[in-house]
Structures are given as C-alpha cells and as structure tokens.
Protein backbone atom coordinates (compact mmCIF):
# COMPACT_ATOMS: atom_id res chain seq x y z
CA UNK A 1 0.00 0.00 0.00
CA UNK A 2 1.54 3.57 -0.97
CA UNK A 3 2.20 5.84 2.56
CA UNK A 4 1.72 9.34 1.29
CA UNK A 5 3.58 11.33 4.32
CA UNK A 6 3.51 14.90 2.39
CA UNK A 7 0.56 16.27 4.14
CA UNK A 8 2.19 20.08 4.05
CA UNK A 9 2.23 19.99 0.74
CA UNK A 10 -1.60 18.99 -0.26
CA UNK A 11 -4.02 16.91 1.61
CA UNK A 12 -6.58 14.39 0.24
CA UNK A 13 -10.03 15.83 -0.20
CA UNK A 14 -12.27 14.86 2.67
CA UNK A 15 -15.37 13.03 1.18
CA UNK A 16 -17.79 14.81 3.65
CA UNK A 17 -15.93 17.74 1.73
CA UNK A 18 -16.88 16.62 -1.60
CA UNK A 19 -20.25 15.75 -0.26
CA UNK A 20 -21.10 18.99 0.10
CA UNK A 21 -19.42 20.34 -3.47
CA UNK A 22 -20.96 18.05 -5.89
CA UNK A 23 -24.62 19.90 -6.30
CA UNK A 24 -22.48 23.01 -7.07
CA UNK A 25 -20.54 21.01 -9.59
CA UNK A 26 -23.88 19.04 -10.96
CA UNK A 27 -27.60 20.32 -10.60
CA UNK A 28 -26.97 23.36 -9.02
CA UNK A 29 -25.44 26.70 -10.44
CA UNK A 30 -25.74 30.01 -11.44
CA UNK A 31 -23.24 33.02 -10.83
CA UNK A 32 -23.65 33.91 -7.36
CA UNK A 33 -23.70 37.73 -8.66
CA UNK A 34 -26.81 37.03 -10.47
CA UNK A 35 -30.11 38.53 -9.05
CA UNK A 36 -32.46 35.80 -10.18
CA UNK A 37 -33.40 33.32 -7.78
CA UNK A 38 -30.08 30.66 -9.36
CA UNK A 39 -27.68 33.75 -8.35
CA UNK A 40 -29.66 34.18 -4.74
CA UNK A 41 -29.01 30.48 -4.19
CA UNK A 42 -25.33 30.37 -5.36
CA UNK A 43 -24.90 34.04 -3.23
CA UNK A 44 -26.37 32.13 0.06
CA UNK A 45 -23.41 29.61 -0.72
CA UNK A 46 -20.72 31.42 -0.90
CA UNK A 47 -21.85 33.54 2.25
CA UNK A 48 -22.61 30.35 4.41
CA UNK A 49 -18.80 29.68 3.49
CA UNK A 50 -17.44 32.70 4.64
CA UNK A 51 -19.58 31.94 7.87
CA UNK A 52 -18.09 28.82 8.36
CA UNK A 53 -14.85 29.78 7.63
CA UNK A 54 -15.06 32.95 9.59
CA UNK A 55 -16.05 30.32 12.63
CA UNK A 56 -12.99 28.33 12.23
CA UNK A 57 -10.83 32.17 12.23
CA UNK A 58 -12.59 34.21 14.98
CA UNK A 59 -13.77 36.54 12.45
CA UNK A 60 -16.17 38.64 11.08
CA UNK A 61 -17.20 37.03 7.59
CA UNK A 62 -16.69 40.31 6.14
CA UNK A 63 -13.17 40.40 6.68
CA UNK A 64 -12.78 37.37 4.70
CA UNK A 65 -11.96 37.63 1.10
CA UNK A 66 -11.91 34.60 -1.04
CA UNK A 67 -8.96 33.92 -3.24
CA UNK A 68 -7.38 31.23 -5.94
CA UNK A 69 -5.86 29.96 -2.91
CA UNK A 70 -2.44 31.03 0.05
CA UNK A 71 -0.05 32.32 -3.10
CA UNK A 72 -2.53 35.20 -4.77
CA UNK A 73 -3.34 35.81 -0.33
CA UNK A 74 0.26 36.64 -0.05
CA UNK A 75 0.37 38.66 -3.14
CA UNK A 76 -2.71 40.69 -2.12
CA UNK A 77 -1.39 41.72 1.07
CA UNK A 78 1.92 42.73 0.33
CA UNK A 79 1.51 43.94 -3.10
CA UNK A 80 -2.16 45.59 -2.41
CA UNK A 81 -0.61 47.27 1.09
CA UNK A 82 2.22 49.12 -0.91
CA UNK A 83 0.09 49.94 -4.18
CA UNK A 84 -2.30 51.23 -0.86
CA UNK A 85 0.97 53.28 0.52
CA UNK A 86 3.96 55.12 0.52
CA UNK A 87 7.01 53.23 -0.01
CA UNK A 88 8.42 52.20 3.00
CA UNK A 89 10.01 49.39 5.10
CA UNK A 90 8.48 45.82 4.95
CA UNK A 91 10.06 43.27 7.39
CA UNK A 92 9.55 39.70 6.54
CA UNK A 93 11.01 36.69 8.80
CA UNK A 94 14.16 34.66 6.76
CA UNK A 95 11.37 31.69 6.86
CA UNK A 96 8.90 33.20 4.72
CA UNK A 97 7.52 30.30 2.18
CA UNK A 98 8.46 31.88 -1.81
CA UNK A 99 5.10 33.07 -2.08
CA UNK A 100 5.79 35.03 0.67
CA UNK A 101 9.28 36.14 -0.01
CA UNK A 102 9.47 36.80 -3.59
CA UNK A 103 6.49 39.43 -4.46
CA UNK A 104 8.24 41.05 -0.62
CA UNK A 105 11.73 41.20 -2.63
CA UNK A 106 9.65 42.37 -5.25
CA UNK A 107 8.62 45.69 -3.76
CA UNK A 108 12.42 47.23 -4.03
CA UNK A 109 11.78 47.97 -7.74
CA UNK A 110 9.05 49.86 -6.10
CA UNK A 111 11.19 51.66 -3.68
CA UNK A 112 10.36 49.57 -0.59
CA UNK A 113 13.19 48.45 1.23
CA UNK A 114 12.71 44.85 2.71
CA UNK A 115 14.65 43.55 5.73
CA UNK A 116 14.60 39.95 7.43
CA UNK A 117 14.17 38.94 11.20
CA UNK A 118 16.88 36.29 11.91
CA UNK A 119 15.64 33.62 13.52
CA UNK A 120 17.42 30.86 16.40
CA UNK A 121 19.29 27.35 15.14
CA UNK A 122 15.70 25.90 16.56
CA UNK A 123 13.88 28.02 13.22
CA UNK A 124 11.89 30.31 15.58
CA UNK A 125 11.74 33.82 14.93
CA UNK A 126 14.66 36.29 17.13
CA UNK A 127 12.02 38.12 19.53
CA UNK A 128 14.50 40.62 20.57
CA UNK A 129 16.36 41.15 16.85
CA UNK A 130 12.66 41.85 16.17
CA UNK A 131 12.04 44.38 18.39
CA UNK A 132 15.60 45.99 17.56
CA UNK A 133 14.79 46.05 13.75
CA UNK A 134 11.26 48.14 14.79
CA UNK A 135 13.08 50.41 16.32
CA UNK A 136 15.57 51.38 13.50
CA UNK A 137 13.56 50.49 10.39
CA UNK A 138 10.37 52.06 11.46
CA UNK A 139 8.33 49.70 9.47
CA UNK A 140 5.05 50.12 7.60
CA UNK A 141 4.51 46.43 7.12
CA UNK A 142 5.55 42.99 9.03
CA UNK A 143 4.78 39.69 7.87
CA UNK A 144 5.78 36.85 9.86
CA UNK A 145 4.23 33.29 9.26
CA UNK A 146 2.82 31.73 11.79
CA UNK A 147 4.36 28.48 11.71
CA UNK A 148 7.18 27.67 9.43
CA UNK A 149 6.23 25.10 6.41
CA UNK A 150 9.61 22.75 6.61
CA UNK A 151 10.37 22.46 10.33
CA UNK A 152 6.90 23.02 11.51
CA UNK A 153 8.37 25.74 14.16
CA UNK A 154 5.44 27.80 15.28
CA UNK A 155 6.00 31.45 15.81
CA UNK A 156 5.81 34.29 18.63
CA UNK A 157 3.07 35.90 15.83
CA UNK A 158 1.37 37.40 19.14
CA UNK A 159 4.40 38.99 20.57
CA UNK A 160 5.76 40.14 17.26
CA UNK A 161 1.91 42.10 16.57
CA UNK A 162 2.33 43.85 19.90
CA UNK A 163 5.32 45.15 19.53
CA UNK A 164 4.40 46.22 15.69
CA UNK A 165 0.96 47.51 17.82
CA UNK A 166 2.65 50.07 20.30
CA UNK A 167 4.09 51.73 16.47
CA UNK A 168 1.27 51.61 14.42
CA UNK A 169 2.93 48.75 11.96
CA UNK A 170 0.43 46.75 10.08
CA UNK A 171 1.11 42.90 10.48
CA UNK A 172 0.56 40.08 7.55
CA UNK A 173 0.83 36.94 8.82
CA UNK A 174 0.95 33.15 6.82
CA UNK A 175 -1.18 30.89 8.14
CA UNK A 176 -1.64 28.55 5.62
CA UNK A 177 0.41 25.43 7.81
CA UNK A 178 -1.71 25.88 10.72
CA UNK A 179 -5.18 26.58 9.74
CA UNK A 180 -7.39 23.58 10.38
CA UNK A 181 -4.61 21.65 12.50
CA UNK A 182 -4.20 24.60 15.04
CA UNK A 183 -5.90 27.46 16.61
CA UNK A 184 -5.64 29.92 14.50
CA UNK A 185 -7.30 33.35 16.53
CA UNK A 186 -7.79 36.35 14.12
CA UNK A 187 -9.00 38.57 17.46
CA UNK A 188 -6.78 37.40 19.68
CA UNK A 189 -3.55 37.40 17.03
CA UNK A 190 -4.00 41.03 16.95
CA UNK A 191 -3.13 41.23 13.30
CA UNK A 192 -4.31 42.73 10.31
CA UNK A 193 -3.67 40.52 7.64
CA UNK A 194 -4.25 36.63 7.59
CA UNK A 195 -3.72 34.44 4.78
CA UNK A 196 -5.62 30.14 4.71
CA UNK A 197 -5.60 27.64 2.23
CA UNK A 198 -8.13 25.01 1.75
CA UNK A 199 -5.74 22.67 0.23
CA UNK A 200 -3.94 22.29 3.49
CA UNK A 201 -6.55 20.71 5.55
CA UNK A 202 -8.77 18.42 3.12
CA UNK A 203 -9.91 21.27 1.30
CA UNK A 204 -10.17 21.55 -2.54
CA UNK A 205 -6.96 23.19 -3.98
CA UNK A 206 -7.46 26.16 -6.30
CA UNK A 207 -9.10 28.36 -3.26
CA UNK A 208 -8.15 30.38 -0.28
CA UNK A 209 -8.68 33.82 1.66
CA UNK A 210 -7.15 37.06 2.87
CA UNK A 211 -8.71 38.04 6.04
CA UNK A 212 -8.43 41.89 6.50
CA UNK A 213 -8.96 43.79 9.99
CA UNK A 214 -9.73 46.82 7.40
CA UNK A 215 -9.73 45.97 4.18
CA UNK A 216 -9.56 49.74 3.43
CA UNK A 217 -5.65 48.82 4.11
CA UNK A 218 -4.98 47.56 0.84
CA UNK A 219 -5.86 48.11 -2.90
CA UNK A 220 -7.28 44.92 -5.24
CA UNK A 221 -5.16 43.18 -7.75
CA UNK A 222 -7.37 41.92 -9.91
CA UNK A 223 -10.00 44.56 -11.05
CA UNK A 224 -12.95 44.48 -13.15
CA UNK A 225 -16.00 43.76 -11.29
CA UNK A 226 -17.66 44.05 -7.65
CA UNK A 227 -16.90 40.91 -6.47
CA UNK A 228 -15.47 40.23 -2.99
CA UNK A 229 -16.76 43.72 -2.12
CA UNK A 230 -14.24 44.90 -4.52
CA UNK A 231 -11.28 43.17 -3.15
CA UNK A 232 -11.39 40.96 -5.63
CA UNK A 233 -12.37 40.88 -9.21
CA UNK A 234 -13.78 37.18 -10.99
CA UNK A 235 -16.72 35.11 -10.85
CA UNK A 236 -16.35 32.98 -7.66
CA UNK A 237 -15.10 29.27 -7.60
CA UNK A 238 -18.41 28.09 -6.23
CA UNK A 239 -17.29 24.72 -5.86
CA UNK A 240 -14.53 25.17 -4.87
CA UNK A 241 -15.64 27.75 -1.90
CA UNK A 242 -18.51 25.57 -0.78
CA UNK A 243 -15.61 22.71 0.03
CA UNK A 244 -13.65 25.25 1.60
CA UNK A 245 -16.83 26.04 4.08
CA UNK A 246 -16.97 22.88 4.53
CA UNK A 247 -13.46 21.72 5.19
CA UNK A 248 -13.07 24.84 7.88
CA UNK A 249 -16.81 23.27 9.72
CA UNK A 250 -15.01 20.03 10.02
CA UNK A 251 -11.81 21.29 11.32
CA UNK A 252 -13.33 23.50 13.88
CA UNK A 253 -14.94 20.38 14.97
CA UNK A 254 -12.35 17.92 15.19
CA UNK A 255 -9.13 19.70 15.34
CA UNK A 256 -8.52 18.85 19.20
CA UNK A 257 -8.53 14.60 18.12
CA UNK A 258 -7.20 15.25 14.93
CA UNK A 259 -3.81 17.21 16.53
CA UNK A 260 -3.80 14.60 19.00
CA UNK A 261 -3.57 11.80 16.66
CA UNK A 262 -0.73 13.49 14.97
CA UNK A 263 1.05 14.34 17.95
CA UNK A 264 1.13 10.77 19.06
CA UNK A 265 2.49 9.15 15.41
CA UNK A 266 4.80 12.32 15.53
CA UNK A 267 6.21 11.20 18.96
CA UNK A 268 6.78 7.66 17.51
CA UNK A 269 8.28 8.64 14.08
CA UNK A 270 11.12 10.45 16.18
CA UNK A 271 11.55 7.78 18.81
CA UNK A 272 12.26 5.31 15.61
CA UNK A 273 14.52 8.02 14.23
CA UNK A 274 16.73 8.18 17.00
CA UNK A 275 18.03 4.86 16.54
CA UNK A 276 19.25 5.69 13.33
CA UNK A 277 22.60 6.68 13.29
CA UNK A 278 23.64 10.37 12.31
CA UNK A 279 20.11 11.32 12.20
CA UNK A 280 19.45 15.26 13.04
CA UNK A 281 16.21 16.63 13.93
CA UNK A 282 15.24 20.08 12.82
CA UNK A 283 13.68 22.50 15.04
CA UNK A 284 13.53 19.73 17.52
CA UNK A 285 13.53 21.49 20.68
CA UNK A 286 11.24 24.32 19.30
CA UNK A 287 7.62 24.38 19.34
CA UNK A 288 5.88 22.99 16.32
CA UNK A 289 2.91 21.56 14.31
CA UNK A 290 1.55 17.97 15.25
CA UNK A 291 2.25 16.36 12.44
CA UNK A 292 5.49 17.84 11.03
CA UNK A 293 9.06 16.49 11.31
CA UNK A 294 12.32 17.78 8.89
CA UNK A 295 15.30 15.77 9.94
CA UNK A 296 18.73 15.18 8.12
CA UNK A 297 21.12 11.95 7.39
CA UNK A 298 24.24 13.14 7.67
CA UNK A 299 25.63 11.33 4.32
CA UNK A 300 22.69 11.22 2.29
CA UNK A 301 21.35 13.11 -0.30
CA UNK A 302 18.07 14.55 0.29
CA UNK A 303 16.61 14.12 -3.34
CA UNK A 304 18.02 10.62 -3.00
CA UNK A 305 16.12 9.51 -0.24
CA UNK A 306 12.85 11.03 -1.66
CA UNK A 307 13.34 9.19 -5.08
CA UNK A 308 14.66 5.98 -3.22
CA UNK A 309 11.61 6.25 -0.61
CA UNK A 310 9.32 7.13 -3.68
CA UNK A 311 10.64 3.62 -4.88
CA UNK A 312 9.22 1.75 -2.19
CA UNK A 313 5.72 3.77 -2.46
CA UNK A 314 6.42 6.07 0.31
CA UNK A 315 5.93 9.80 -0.37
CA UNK A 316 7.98 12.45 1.52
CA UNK A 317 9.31 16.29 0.96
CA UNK A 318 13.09 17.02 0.37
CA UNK A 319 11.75 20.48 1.94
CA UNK A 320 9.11 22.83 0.12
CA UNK A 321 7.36 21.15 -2.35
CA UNK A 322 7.43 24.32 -4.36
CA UNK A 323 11.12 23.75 -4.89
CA UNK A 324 11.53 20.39 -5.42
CA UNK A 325 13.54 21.08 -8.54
CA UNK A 326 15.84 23.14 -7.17
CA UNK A 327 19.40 21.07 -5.93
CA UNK A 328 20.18 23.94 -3.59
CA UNK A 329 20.32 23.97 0.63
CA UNK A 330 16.89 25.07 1.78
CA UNK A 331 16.75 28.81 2.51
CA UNK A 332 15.06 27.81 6.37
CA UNK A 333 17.85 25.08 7.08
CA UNK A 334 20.61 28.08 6.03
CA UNK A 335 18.99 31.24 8.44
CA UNK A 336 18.55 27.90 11.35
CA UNK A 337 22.30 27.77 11.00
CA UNK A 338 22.58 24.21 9.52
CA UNK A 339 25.74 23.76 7.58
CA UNK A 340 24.83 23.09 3.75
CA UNK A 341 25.80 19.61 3.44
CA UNK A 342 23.43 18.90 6.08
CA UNK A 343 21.04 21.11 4.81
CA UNK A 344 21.10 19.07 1.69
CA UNK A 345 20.14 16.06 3.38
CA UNK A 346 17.13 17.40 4.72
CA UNK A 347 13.95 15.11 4.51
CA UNK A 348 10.14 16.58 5.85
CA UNK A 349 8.00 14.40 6.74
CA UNK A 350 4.13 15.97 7.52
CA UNK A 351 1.42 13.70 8.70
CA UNK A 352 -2.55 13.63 8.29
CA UNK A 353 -5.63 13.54 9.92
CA UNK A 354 -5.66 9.46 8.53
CA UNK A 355 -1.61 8.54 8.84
CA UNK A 356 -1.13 5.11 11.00
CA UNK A 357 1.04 3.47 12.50
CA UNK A 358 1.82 1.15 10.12
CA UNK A 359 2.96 4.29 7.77
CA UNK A 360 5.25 5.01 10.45
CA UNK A 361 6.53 1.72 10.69
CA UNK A 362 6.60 1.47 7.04
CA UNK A 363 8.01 4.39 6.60
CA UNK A 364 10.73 3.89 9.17
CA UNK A 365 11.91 -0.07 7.81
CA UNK A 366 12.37 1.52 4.42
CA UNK A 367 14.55 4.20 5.66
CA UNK A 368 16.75 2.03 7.67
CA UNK A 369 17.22 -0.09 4.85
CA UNK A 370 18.07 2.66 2.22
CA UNK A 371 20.19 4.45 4.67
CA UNK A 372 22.21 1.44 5.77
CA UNK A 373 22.24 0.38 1.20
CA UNK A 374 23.87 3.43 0.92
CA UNK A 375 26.12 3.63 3.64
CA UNK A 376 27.39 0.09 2.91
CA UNK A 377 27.96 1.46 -0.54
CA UNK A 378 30.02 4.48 0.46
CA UNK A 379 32.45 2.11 2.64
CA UNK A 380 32.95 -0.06 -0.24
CA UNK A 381 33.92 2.35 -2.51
CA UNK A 382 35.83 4.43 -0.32
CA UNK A 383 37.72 0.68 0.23
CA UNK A 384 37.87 0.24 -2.98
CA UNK A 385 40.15 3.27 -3.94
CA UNK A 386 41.84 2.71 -1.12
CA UNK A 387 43.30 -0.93 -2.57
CA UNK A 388 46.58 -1.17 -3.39
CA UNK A 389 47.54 -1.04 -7.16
C-alpha cells in the first residue's frame, strides 16, 4: 500500500468535503452575482462559506476575502498594502515560504526596502532582533508566518503584533500550515492581515482567503467587477468555496482529536529516528505543528532519499514542495544555521488527519534499509580506492 507522508504539501479531499461540493458542480449553479433566484441560491453559498470559515478564524465574515488559494493571499497583502501606501520598510522573517518572499523582494523595484528577522538554530523567529529592527527600520509592514512550512516551528506571531501595535505597523501573517490543525485566533492574534488555504486541511486546492482587519488597508489586484466587495475581481469558484466552508466546519470540529492523533504518530516517528545513526532533527527542541518532522542523514542526499523512498511507495518532501527542482540547501535550514551539506540532506515528513502506524513503521523499515544500502555502498567504494595497485 503507498504511505503518502507529504501532508504540508496537499491533503486528500475529505469526502464529507466533496459531499457537500458536488450539487455546485452538478444540478446546481448560477453566478452567485446574479439577481435571479439561481444567483440568490449560489450568493447564500458562498456567504454560508465565509460563515463557516469565519467560525474556524474568529472573524467577522466580512473580513474574509476569497482567493485562488495562500499564493494570490500573499500577493494581495503585500503587493495591495504598498500599491495602498507610501514606499516604505516591509520586514519579513528569513522563513517566509516563496510566495511570501518573492512578491516582498519584489517591492524594491518599487522603492520599498525589505529587511529579514533572523531567527534561532531551533527556526523560531529572534524576539528581541525583532524588536531591535522596529526600532531602526520604522516599518510600515511585518509579515511573519505563523508556523514555518519545513520544520513546523510555530511562531511568537502574538508577541511580534504587539510590539508592531505600540508603532502603528500593520502585520501580515501566513497561516496557511496551521489553519485547520491549530488554533488559528484572528482577534486574539492582533493582526491585520491573515492568509488560509483550503488545500492544506482536506480542502479543494485552487481556493483560499485574505482576512483583513480593514480591508480599506490595501488596494485589489485583480480589477474588473464588484466581487469580494471589490477586493477581488472574478466570478467565484463556487465549488470550490462551498468545500472550503466545509473543510473549515469540520476542522473546527475535530481539530482537538485530529492534533492529538498526529502528535502521538509524531512522537513515535522520532523515537524510531533516533536509533538511526547520524540522524538530526530540525527545530527539535522548538515548538511545532503535530504532524510535522524535517530531519537530516548526515551522508545522504536529500533528493536521494525522496526518489529511493518514492521507490518503495512512500511519499515524503526534500523540503518545500514548491522547490523540489531546485538542488540547492533550503533557505530555512541556512537562516537555522545548519551547515549546507546537512542542509542538503534534509527530509520533511508531515502527517494527516488518517496517517497510521503502520505508515510510520513502514516508513521507518524503508529508511533504515536505504540508509544502511547506501552507507554500505560508500564504505565499499571508499575501500575500494583505497586498494593497493
């Protein structure tokens, strides 16, 4: 049986989930802008969505906007706050996902100047280098995520938006890894910006939401209509926002087992890692998401494991799954400290709501084999140039 242990990534659609999306994808439709009864029906969809998802948040549903999903969230809020305001400083953490970092390092053509909070060898965000960069930088903008995608290190969101509070700095913050596996408190965050994805908790991909304290804060990207009170412009992905309704209903009901589950395969995945030599945890001491673990083999190749693991039917993450092309140290492992060649080894293992134990143990008696394969392998080469001639 394959062991799909990629969870950060993408999640398998919960069939409750598609339960409730197939009418909107079969006998019932109609664009929700519509003022016929059809449009009434499809606008009472989209708004018991935002209801539901608003439940799952702590907030109002009409600071939820409704996106293609966490990449065009990130874009909104940075690129719609400075096309909102003066250029001026934007700090980002050095842990920021690409969707994150890229349209931040963007912004210079613009005349922003972007700086980055450092962050500890355990990938948590530097509380006090924080505080020291508000103070020189004056900021307009923070965005800090609010836990880290690779390591699963959760951050000090709170304490960063209260110290961006007491000087009127506007705070973004990613929470597309925790939504639906942790509280995620819009109110009691403090923050103005907040970016989900559906995809990340049995959700539908192709949809997600910027929540906005005031959405006055920012100017729309896409333009050329009404909808999402303007934020926004496009017919809505009905389907696709009914199953994200959904998806956040579920969550807010069973997060508390579902975490637990996770934390318990999560404690037995690292006891089994242990006993494998040269093995390095990342983030280990650091608080982080139930079902995440990155960890290192000091020898071996990253992208070798994954394609030897992939072998056996097991799928993992060399690190983000958005760069899985790229043969270069992960950008998170690198501000953590972690020497390259480790860094390279890196493996990230994310668990679900449905992982067993048997995936564990699966996953566990196929590492040990490939890691001991290749370890034999190294001695005998290194042996072999060693004979004499």
């Amino acid at each position: 049986m394959p062991v799909y242990l990629d969870h950060n990534a993408t999640t398998a659609l919960e069939p409750r989930v598609l339960e409730a999306m197939l009418p909107y994808m079969q006998s019932l439709y109609g664009n929700p802008s519509s003022l016929h009864r059809y449009g009434r029906a499809m606008r009472t969809a989209v708004e018991h969505a935002r209801e539901q998802l608003a439940g799952l948040l702590n907030a109002q549903p009409e600071q939820i906007f409704f996106t293609s999903g966490g990449t065009e969230a990130n874009n909104l809020a940075l690129r719609g706050y400075a096309a909102a305001h003066k250029p001026g400083c934007l700090l980002i953490s050095a842990i920021e996902h690409p969707s994150l970092r890229e349209p931040a390092f963007e912004l210079r053509d613009s005349g922003w100047s972007v700086d980055e909070i450092p962050v500890s060898n355990q990938g948590v965000v530097d509380t006090d280098a924080a505080a020291e960069l508000m103070r020189q930088k004056t900021p307009s903008l923070v965005s800090l995520m609010h836990a880290n995608n690779e390591t699963g290190a959760i951050q000090p969101l709170e304490s960063v938006a209260a110290m961006a509070r007491s000087t009127g700095t506007a705070v973004h913050s990613d929470a597309s890894q925790t939504t639906g596996k942790i509280p995620v408190d819009f109110k009691a965050l403090g923050i103005d910006m907040l970016t989900v994805s559906a995809h990340k908790f049995h959700g539908p991909p192709g949809v997600g939401a910027l929540v906005l304290k005031q959405p006055a804060q920012i100017k729309p990207l896409l333009i050329g209509g009404g909808h999402e009170q303007g934020m926004r412009a496009g017919t809505e992905n009905l389907p696709a926002i009914v199953g994200f309704g959904a998806a956040a209903e579920l969550a807010r009901q069973e997060m508390d087992s579902r975490a637990a589950h996770m934390s318990k395969l999560k404690a037995k995945l690292e006891k089994e890692l242990h006993h494998i030599p040269e093995i390095c945890i990342f983030a280990e001491q650091a608080e982080r998401l139930p079902g995440t673990v990155q960890f290192g083999v000091r020898g071996c190749h990253g992208e070798t494991l994954l394609l030897q693991l992939d072998r056996d039917g097991i799928a993992v993450s060399s690190g983000s799954a958005c760069h899985s092309d790229v043969q270069e140290p992960s950008h998170v492992l690198l501000a953590m400290g972690v020497e390259p060649e480790l860094a390279l080894t890196a493996i990230r293992v994310s668990l679900g709501k449905d992982t067993n134990t048997d995936d564990i143990d699966c996953f566990i008696s196929s590492l040990n084999t490939i890691v001991q394969n290749f370890r034999t392998s190294t001695v005998r080469v290194r042996n072999s140039h060693m004979a004499p001639v």
